[in-house]
Protein backbone atom coordinates (compact mmCIF):
# COMPACT_ATOMS: atom_id res chain seq x y z
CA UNK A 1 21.65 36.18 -120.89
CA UNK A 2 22.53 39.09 -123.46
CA UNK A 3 19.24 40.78 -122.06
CA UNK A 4 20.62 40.26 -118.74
CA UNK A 5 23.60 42.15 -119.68
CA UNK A 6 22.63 44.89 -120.99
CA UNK A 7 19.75 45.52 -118.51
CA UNK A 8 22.39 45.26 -115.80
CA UNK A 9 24.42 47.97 -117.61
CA UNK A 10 23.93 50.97 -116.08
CA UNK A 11 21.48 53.31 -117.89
CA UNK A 12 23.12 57.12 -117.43
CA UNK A 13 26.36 55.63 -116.67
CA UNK A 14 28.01 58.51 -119.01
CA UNK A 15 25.66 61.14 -117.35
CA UNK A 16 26.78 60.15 -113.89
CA UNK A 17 30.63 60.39 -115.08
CA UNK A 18 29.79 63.65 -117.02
CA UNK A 19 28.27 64.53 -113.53
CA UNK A 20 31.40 63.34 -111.45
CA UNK A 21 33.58 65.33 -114.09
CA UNK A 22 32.08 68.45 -113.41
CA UNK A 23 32.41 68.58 -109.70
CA UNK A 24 35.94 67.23 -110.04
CA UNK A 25 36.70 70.04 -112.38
CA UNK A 26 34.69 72.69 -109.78
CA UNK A 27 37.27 75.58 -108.88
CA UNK A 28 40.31 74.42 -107.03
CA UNK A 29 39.64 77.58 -104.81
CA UNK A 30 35.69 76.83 -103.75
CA UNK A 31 35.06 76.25 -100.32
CA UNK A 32 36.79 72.68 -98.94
CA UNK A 33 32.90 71.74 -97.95
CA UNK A 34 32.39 70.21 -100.81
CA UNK A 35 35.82 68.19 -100.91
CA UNK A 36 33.95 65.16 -99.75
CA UNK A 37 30.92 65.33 -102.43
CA UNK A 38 34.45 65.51 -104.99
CA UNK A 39 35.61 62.17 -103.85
CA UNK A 40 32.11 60.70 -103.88
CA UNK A 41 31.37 61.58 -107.02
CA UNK A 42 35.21 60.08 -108.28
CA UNK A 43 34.87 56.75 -106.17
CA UNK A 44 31.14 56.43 -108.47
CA UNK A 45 32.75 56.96 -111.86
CA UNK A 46 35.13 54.89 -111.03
CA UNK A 47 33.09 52.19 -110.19
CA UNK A 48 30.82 52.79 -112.88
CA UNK A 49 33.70 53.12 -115.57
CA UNK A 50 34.57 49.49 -113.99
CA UNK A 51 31.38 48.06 -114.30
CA UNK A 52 30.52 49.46 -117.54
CA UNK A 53 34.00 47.70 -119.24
CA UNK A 54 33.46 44.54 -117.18
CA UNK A 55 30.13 44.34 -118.84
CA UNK A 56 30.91 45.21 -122.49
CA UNK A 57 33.93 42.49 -122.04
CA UNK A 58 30.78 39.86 -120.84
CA UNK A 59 29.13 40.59 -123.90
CA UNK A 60 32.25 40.39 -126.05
CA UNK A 61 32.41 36.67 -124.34
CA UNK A 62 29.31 36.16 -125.15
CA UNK A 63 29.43 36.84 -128.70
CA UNK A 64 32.41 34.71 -128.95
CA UNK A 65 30.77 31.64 -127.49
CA UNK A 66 33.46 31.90 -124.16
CA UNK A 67 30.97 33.53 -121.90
CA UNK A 68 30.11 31.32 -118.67
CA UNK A 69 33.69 29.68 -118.91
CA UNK A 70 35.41 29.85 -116.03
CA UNK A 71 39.34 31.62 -117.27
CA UNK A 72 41.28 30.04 -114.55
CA UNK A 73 39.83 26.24 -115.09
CA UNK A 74 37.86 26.28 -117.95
CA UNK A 75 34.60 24.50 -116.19
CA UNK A 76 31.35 26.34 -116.63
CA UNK A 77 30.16 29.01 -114.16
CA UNK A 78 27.30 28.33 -112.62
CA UNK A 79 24.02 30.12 -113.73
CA UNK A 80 23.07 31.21 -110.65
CA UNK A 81 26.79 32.86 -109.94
CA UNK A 82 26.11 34.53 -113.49
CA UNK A 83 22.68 36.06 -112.71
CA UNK A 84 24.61 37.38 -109.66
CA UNK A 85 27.33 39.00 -111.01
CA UNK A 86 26.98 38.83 -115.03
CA UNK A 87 30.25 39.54 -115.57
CA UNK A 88 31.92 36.61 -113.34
CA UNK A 89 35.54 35.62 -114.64
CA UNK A 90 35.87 32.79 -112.71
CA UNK A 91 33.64 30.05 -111.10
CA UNK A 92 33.42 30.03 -107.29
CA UNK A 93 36.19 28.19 -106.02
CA UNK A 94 39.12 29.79 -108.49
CA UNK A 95 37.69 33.31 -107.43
CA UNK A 96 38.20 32.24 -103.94
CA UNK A 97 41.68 30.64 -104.86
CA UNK A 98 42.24 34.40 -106.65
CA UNK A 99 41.16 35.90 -103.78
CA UNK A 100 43.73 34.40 -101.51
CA UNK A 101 47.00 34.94 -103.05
């Protein structure tokens, strides 16, 4: 599962930000046609920023012998949830119960 992990990490993740960072930082005075590209390129960092600290946290879990615990209940999350999304808090039904409120 550390494999997993990692390979989900994204690989240029601080390319793609350095990338998003330079068209945010473009001239406040350039043409408004690239305005959209500008909050592209911040709604991917974002993301990635999110994904990239969700992951490292996995792997801290994983070190630490919590990973595939559920943080809500404490049952194990199921494999199959945890090839999905590797960095799954919560098993099924408490995300759903999360979800809700």
């Amino acid at each position: 599962m550390h494999r997993e992990l990692q390979r989900r990490a994204p690989p240029d993740a601080g390319g793609r930000v350095q990338q998003a960072a330079e068209l945010l930082s473009d001239d406040p005075d350039a043409p408004r046609e690239h305005e959209g590209d500008r909050e592209v390129a911040l709604e991917r960092a974002d993301r990635l920023m999110v994904e990239e600290r969700e992951l490292g946290e996995a792997l801290l879990r994983l070190r630490a012998g919590s990973y595939g615990e559920c943080v809500d209940c404490g049952a194990g999350i199921p494999f199959d949830r945890l090839k999905a999304q590797p960095a799954a808090l919560r098993c099924v039904a408490c995300q759903q119960r999360s979800e809700a409120v």
